[in-house]
PDB file of N, CA and C in Angstrom:
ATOM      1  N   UNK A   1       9.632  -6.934 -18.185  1.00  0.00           N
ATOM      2  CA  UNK A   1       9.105  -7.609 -16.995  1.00  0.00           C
ATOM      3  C   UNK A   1       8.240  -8.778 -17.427  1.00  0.00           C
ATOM      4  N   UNK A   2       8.380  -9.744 -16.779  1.00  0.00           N
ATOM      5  CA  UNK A   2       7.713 -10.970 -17.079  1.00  0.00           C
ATOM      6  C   UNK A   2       6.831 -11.224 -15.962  1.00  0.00           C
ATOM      7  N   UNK A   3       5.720 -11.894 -16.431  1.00  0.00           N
ATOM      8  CA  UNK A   3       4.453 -12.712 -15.003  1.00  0.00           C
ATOM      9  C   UNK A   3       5.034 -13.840 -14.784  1.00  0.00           C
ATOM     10  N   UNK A   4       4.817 -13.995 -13.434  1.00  0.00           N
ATOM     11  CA  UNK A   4       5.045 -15.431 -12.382  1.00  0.00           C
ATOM     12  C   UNK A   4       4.446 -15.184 -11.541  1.00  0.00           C
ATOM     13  N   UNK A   5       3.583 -16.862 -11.015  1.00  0.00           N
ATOM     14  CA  UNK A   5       3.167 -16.955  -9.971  1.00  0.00           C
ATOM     15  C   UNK A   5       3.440 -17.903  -9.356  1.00  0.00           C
ATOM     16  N   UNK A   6       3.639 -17.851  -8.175  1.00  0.00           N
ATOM     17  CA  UNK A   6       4.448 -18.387  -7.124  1.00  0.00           C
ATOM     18  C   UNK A   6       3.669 -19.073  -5.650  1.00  0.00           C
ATOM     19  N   UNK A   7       3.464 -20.521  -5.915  1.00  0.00           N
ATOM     20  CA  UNK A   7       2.686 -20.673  -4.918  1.00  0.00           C
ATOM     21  C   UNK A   7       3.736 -21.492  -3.797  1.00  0.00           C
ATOM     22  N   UNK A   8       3.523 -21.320  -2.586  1.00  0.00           N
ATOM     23  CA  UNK A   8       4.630 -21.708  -1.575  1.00  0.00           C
ATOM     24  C   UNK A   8       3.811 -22.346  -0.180  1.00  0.00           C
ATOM     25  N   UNK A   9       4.440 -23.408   0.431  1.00  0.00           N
ATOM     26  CA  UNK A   9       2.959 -23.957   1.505  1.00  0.00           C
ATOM     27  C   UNK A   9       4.505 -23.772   2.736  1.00  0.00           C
ATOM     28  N   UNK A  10       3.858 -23.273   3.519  1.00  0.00           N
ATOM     29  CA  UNK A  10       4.041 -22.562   4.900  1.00  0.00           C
ATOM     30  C   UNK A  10       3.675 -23.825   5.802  1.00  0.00           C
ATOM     31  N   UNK A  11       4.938 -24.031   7.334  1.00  0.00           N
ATOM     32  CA  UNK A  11       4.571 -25.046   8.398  1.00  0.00           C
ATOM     33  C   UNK A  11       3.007 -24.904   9.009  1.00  0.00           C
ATOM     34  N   UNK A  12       2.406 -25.621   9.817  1.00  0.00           N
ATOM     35  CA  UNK A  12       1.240 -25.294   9.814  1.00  0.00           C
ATOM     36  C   UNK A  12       0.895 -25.485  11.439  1.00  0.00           C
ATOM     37  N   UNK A  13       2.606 -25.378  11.885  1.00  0.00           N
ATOM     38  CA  UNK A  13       2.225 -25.142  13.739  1.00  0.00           C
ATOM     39  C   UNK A  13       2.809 -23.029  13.675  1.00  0.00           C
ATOM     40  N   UNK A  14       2.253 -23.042  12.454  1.00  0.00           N
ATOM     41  CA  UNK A  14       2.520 -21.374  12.861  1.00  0.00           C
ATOM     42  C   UNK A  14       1.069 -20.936  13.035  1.00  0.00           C
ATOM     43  N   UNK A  15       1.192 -19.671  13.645  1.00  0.00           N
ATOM     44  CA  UNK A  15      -0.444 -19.275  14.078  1.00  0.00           C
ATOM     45  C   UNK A  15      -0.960 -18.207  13.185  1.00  0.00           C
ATOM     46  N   UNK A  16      -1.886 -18.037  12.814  1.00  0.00           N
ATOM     47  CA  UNK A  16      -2.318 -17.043  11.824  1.00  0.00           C
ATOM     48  C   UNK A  16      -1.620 -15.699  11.398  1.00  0.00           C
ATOM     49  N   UNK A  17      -1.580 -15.227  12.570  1.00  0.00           N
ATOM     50  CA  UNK A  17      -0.558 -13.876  12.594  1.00  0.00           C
ATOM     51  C   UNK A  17       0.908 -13.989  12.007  1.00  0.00           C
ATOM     52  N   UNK A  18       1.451 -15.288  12.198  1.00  0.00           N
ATOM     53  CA  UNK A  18       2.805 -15.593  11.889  1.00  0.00           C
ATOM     54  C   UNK A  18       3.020 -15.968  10.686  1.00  0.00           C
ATOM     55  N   UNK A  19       1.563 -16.958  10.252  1.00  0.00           N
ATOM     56  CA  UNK A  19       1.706 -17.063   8.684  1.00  0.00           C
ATOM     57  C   UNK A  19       1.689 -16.029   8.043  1.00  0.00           C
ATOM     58  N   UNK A  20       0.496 -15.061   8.179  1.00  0.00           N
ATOM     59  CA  UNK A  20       0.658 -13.477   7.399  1.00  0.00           C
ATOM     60  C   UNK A  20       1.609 -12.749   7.155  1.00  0.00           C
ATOM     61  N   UNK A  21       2.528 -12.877   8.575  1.00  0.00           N
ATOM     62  CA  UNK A  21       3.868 -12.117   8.995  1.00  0.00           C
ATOM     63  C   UNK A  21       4.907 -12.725   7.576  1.00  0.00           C
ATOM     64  N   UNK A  22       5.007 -14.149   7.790  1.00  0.00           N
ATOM     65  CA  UNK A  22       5.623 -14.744   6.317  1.00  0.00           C
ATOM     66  C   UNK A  22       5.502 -14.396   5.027  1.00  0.00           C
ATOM     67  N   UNK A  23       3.942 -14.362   4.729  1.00  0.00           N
ATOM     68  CA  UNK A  23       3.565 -13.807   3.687  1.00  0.00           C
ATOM     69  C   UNK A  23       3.800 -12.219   3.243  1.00  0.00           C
ATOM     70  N   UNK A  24       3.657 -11.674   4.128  1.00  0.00           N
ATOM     71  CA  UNK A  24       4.441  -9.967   4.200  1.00  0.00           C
ATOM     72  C   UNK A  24       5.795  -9.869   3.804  1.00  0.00           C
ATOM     73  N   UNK A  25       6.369 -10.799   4.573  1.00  0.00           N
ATOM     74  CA  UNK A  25       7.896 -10.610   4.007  1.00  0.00           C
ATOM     75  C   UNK A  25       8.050 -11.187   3.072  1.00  0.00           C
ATOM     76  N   UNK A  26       7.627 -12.147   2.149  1.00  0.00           N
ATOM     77  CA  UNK A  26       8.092 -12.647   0.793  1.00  0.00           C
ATOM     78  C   UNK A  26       7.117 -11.277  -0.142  1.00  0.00           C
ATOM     79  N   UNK A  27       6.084 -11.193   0.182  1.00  0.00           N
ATOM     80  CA  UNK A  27       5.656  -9.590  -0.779  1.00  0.00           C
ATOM     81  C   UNK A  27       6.032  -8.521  -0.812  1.00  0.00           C
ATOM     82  N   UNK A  28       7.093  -8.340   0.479  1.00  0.00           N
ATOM     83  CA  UNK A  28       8.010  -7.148   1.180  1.00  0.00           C
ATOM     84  C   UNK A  28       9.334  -7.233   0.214  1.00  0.00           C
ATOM     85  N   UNK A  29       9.562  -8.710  -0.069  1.00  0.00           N
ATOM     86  CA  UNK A  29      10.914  -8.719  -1.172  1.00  0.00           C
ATOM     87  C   UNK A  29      10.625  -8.533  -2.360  1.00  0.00           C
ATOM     88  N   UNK A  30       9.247  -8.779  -2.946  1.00  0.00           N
ATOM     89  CA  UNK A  30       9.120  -8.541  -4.068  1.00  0.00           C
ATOM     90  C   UNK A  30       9.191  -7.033  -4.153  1.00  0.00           C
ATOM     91  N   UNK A  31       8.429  -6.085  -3.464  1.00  0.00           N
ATOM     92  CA  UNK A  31       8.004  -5.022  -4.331  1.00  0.00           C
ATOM     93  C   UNK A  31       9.100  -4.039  -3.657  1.00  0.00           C
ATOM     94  N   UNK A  32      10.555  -4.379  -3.230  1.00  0.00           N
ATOM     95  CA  UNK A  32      11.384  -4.109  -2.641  1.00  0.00           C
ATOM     96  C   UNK A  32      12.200  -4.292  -4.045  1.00  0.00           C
ATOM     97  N   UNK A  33      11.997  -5.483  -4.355  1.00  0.00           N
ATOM     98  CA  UNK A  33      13.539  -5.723  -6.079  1.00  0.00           C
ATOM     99  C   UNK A  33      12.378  -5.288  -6.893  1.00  0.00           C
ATOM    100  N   UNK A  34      11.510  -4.494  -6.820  1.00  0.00           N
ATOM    101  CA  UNK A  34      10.704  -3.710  -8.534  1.00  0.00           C
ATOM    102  C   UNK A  34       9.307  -4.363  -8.432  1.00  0.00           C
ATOM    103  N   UNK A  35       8.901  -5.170  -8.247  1.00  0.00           N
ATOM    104  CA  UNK A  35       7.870  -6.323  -8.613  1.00  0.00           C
ATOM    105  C   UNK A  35       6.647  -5.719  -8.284  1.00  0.00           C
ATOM    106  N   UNK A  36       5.255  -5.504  -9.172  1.00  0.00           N
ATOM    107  CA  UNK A  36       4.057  -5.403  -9.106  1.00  0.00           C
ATOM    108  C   UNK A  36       3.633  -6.396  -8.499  1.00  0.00           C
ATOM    109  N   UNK A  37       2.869  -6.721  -7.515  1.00  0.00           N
ATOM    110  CA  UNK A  37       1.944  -7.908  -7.165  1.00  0.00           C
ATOM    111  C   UNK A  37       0.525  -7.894  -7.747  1.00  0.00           C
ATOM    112  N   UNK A  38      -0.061  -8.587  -8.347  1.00  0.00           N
ATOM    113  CA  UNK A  38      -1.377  -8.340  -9.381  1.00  0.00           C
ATOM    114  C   UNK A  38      -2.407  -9.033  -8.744  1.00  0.00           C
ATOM    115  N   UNK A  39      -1.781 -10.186  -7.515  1.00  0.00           N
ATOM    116  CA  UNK A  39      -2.956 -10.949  -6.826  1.00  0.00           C
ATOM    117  C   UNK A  39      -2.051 -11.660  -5.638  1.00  0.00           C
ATOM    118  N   UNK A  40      -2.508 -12.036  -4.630  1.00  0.00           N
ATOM    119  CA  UNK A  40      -2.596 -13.257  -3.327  1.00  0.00           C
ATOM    120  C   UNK A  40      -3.657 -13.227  -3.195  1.00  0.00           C
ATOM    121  N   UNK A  41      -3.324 -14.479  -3.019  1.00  0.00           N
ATOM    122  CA  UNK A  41      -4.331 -15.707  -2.376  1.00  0.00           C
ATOM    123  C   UNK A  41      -4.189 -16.707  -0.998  1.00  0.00           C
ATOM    124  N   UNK A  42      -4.715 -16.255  -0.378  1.00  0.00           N
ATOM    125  CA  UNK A  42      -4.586 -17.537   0.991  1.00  0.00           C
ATOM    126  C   UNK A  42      -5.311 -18.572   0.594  1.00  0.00           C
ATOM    127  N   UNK A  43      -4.803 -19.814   0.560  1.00  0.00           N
ATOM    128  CA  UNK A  43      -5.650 -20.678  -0.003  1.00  0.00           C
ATOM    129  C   UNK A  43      -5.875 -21.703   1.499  1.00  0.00           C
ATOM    130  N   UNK A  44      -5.287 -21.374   2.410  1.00  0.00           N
ATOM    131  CA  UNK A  44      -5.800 -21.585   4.356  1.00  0.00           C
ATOM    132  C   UNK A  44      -4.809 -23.206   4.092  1.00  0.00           C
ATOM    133  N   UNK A  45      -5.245 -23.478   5.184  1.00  0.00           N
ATOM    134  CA  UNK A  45      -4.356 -24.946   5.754  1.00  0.00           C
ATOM    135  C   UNK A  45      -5.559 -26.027   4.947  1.00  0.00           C
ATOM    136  N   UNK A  46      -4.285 -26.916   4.318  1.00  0.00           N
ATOM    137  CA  UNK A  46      -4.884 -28.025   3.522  1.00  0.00           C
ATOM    138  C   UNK A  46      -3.624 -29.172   3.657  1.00  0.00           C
ATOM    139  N   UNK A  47      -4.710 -30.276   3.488  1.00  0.00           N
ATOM    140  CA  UNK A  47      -3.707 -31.437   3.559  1.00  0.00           C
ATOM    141  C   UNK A  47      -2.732 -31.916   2.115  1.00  0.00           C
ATOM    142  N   UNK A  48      -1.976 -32.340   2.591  1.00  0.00           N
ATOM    143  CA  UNK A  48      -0.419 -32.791   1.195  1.00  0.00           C
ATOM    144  C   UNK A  48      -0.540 -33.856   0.809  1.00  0.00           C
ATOM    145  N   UNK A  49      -0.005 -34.014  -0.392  1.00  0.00           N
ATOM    146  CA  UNK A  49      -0.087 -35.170  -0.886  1.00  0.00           C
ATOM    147  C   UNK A  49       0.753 -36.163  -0.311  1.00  0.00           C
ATOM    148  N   UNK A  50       1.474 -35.816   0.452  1.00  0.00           N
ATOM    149  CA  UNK A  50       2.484 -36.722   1.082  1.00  0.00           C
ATOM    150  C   UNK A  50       3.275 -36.074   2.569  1.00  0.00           C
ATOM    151  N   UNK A  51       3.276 -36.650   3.129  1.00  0.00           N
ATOM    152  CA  UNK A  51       4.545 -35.983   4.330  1.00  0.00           C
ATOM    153  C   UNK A  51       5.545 -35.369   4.300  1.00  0.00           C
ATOM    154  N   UNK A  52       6.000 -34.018   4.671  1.00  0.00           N
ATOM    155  CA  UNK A  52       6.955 -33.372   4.515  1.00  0.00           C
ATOM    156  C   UNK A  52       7.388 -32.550   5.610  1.00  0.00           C
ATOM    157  N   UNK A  53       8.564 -33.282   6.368  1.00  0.00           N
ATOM    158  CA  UNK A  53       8.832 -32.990   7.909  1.00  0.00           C
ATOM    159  C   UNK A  53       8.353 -33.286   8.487  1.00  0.00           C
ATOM    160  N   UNK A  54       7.381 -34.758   8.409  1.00  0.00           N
ATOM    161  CA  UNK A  54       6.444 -35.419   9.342  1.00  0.00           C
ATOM    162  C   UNK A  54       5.175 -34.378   9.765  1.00  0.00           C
ATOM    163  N   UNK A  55       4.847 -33.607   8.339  1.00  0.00           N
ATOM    164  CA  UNK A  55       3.438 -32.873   8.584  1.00  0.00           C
ATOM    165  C   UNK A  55       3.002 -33.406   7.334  1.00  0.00           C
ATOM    166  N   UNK A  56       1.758 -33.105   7.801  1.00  0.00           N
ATOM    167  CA  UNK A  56       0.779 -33.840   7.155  1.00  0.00           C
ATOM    168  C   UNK A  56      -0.306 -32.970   6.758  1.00  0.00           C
ATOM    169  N   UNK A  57      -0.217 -31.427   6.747  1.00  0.00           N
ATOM    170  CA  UNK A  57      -0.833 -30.564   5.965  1.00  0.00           C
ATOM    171  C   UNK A  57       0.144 -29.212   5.830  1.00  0.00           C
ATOM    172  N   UNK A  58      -0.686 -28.080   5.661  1.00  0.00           N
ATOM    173  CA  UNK A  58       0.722 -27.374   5.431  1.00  0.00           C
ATOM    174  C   UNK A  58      -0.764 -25.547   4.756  1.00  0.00           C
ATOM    175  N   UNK A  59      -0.099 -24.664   5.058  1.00  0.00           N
ATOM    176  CA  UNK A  59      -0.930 -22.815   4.917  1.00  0.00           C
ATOM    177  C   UNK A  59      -0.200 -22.621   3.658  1.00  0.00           C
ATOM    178  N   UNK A  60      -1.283 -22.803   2.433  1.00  0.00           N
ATOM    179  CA  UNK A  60      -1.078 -22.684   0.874  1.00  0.00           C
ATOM    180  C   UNK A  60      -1.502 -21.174   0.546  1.00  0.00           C
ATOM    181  N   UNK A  61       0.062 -20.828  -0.194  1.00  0.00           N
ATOM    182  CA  UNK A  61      -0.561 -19.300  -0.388  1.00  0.00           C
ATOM    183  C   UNK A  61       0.192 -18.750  -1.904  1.00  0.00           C
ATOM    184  N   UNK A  62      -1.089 -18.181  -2.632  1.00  0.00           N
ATOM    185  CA  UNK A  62      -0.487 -18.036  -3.996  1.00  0.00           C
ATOM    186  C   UNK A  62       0.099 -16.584  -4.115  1.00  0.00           C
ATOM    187  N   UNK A  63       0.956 -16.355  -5.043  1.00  0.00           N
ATOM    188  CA  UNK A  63       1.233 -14.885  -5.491  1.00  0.00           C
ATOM    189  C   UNK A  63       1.543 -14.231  -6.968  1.00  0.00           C
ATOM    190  N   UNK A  64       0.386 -14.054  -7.496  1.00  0.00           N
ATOM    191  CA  UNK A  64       0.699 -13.401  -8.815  1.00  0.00           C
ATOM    192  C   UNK A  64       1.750 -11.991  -9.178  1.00  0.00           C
ATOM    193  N   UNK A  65       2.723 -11.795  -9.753  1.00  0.00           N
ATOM    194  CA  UNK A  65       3.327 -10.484  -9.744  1.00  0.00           C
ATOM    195  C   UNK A  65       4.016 -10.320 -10.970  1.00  0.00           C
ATOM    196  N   UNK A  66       4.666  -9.138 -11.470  1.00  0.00           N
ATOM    197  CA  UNK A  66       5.211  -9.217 -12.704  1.00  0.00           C
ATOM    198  C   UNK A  66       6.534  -8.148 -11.996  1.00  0.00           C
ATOM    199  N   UNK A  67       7.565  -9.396 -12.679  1.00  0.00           N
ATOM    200  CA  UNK A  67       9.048  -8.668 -12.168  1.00  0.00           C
ATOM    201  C   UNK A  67      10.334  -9.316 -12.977  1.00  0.00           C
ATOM    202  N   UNK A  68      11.517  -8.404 -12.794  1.00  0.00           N
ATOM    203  CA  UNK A  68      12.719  -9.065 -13.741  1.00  0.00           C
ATOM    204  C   UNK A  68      12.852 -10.370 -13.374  1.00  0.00           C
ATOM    205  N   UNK A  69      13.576 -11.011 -14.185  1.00  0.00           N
ATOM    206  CA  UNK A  69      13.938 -12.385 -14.461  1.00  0.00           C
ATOM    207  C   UNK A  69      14.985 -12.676 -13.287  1.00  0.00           C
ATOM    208  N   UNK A  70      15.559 -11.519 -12.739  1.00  0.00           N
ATOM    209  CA  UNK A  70      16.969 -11.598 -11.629  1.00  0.00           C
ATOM    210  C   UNK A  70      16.281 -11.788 -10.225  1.00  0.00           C
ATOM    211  N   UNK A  71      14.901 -11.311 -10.130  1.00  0.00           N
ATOM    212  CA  UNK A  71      14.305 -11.333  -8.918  1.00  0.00           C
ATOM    213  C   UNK A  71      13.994 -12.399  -8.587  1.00  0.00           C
ATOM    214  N   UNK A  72      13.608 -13.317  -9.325  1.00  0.00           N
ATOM    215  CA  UNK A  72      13.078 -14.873  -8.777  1.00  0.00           C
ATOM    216  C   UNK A  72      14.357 -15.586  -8.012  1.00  0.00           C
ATOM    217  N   UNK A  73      15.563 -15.430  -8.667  1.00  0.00           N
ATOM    218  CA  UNK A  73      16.855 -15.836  -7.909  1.00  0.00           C
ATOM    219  C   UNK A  73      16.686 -15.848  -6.236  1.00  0.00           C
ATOM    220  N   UNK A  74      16.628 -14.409  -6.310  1.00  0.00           N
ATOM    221  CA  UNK A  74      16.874 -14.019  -5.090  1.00  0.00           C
ATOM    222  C   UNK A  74      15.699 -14.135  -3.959  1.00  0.00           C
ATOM    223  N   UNK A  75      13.671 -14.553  -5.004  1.00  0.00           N
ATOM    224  CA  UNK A  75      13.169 -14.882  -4.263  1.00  0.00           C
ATOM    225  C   UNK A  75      13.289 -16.678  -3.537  1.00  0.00           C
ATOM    226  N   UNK A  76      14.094 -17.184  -4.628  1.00  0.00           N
ATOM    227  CA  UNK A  76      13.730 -18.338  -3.934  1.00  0.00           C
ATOM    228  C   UNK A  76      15.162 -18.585  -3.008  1.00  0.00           C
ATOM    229  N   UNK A  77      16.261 -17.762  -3.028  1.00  0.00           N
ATOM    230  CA  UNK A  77      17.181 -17.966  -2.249  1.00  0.00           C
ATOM    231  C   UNK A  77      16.400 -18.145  -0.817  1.00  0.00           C
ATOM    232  N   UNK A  78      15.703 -16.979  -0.862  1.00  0.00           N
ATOM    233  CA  UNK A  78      14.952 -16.551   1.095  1.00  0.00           C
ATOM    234  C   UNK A  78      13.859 -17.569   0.964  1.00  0.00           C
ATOM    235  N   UNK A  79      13.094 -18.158   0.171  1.00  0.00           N
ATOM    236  CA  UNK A  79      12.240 -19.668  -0.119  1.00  0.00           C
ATOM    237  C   UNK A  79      13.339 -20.534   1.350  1.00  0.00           C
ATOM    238  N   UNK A  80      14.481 -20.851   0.591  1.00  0.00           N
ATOM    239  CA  UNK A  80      15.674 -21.942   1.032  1.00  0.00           C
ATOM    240  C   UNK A  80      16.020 -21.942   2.522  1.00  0.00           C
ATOM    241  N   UNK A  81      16.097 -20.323   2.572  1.00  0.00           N
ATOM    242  CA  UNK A  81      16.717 -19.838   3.850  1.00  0.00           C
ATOM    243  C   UNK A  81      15.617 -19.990   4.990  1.00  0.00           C
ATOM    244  N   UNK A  82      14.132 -19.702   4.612  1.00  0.00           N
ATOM    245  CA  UNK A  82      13.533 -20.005   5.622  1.00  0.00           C
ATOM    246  C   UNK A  82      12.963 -20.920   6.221  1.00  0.00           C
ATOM    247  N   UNK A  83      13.034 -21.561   7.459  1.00  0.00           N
ATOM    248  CA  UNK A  83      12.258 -22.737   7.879  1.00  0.00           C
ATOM    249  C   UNK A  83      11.309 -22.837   7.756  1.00  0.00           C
ATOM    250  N   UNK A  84      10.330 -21.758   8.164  1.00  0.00           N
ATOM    251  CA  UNK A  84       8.935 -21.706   7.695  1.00  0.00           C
ATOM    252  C   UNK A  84       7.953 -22.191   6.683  1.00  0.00           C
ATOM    253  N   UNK A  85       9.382 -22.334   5.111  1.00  0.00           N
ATOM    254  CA  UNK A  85       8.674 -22.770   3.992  1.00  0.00           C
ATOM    255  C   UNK A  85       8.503 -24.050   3.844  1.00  0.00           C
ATOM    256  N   UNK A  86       7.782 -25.005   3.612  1.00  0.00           N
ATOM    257  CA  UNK A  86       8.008 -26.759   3.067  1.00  0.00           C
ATOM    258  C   UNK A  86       8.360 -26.596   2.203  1.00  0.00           C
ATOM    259  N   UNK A  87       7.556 -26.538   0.941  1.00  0.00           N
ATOM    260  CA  UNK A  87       7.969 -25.915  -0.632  1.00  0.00           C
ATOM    261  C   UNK A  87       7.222 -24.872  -1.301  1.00  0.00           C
ATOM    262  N   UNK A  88       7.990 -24.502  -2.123  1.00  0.00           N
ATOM    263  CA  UNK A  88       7.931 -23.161  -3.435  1.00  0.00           C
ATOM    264  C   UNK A  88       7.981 -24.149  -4.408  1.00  0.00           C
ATOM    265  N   UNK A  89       7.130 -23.437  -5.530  1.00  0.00           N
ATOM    266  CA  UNK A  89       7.417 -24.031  -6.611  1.00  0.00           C
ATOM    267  C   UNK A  89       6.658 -22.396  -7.878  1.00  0.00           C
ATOM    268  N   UNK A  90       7.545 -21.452  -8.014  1.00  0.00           N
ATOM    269  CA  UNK A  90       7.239 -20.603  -9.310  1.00  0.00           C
ATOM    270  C   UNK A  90       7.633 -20.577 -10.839  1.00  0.00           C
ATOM    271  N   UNK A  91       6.661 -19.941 -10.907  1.00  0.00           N
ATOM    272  CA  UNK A  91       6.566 -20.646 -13.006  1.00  0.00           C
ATOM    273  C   UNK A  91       6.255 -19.243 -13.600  1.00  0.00           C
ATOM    274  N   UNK A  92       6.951 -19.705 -14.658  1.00  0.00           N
ATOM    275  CA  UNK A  92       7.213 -17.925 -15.445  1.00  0.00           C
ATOM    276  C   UNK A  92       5.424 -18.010 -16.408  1.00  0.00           C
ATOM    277  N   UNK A  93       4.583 -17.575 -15.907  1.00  0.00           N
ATOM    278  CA  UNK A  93       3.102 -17.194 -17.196  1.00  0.00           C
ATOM    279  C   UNK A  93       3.630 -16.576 -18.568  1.00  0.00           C
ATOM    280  N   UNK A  94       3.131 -17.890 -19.257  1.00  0.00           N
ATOM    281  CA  UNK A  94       3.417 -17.699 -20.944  1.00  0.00           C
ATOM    282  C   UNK A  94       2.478 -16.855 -20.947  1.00  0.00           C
ATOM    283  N   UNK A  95       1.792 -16.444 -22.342  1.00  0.00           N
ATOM    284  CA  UNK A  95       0.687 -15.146 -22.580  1.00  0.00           C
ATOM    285  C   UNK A  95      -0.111 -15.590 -22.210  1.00  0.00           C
ATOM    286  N   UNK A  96      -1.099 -17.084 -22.657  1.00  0.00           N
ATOM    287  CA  UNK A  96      -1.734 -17.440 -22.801  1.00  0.00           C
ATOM    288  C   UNK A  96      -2.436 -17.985 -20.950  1.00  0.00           C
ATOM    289  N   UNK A  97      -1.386 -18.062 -20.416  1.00  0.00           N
ATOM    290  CA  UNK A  97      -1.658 -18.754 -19.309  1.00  0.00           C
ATOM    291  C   UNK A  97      -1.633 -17.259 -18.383  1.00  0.00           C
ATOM    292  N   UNK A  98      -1.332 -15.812 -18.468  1.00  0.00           N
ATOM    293  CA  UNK A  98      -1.685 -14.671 -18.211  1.00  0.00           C
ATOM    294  C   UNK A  98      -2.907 -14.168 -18.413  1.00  0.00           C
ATOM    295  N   UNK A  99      -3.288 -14.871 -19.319  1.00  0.00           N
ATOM    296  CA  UNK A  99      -5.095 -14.612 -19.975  1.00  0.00           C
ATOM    297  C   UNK A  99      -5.350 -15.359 -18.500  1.00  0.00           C
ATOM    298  N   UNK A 100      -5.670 -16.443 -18.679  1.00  0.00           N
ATOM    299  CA  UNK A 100      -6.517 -17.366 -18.042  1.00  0.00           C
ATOM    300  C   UNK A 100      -6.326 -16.941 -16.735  1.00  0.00           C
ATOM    301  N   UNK A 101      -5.135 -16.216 -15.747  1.00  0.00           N
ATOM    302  CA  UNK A 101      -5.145 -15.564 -14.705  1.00  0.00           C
ATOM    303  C   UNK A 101      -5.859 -14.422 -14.803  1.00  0.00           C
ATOM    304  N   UNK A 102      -5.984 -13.360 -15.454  1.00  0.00           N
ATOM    305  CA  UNK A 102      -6.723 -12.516 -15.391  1.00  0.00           C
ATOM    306  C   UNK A 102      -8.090 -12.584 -15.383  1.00  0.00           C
ATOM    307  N   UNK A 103      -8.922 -13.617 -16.185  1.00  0.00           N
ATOM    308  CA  UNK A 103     -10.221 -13.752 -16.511  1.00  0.00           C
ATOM    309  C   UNK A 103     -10.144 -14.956 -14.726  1.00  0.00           C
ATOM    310  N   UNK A 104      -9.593 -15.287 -14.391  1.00  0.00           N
ATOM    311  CA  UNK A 104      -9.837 -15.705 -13.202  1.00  0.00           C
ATOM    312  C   UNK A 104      -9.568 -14.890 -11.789  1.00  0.00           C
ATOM    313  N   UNK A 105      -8.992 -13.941 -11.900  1.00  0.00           N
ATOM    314  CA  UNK A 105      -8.549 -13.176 -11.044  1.00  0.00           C
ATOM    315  C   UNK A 105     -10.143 -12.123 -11.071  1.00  0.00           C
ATOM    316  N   UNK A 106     -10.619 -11.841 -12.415  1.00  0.00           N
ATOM    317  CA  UNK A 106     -11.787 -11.007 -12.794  1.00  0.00           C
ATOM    318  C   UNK A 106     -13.290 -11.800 -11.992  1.00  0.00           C
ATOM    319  N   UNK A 107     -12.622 -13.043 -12.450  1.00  0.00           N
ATOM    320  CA  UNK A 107     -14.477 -13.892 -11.645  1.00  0.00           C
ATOM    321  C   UNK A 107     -14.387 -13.548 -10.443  1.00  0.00           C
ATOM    322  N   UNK A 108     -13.209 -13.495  -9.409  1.00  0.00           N
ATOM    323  CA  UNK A 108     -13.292 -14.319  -8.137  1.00  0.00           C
ATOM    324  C   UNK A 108     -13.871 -12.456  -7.615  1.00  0.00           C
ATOM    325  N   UNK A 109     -13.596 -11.267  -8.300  1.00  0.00           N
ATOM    326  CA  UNK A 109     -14.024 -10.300  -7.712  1.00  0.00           C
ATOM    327  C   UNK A 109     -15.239 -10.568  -7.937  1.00  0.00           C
ATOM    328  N   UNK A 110     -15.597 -10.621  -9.044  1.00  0.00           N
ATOM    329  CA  UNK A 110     -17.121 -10.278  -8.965  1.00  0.00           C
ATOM    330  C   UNK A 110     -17.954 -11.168  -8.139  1.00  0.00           C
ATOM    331  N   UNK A 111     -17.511 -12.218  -7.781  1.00  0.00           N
ATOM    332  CA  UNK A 111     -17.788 -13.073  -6.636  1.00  0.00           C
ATOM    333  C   UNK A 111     -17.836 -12.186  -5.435  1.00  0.00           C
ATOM    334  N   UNK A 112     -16.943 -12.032  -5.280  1.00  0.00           N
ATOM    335  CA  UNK A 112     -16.645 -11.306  -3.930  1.00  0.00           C
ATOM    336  C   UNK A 112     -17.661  -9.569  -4.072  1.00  0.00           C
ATOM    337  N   UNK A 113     -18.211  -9.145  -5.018  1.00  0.00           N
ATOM    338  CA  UNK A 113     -18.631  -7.833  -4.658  1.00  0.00           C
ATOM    339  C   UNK A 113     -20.873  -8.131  -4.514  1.00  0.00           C
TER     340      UNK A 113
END
């Protein structure tokens, strides 16, 4: 099993409930084909670097997980298929860049407690 994290920005005339609902079902496929999820992140509605579908911001949401190499296929097929998404863009974590998620995944709790 390999780490990837997968950050994907969501339309942003959806309403809170509907973005979550999105986000459920792409974490619903992961841990459906095997996949640990190790972190999400809502990173909330932010503006783009550019226009995409004549929007001009867009509901940024990250997902850390560790899963086969066959699963990303099939996550970004449903990426394609849904309207909901603007873009995906996931990247396989070398070791080194698995460190630096963890020791960041470690701050943001202790933040939070």
């Amino acid at each position: 099993m390999n780490q990837y994290e997968t950050v994907f920005i969501l339309t942003p005339v959806l309403s809170d409930d509907q973005m979550k609902e999105a986000v459920e079902k792409f974490k619903g496929l992961l841990t459906e084909g095997g996949a640990e999820i190790l972190n999400e992140e809502l990173w909330g509605l932010k503006k783009l670097a550019y226009p995409i579908e004549k929007k001009s911001t867009g509901f940024y949401v990250l997902v850390e997980f560790k899963a086969d190499p066959t699963l990303i296929g099939k996550l970004e097929v449903n990426f394609r298929r849904d309207e909901r998404v603007l873009r995906y863009l996931t990247v396989k974590n070398e070791k080194y860049a698995a460190e630096y998620a963890e020791k960041r995944r470690n701050k943001q709790a202790k933040k939070e407690d």
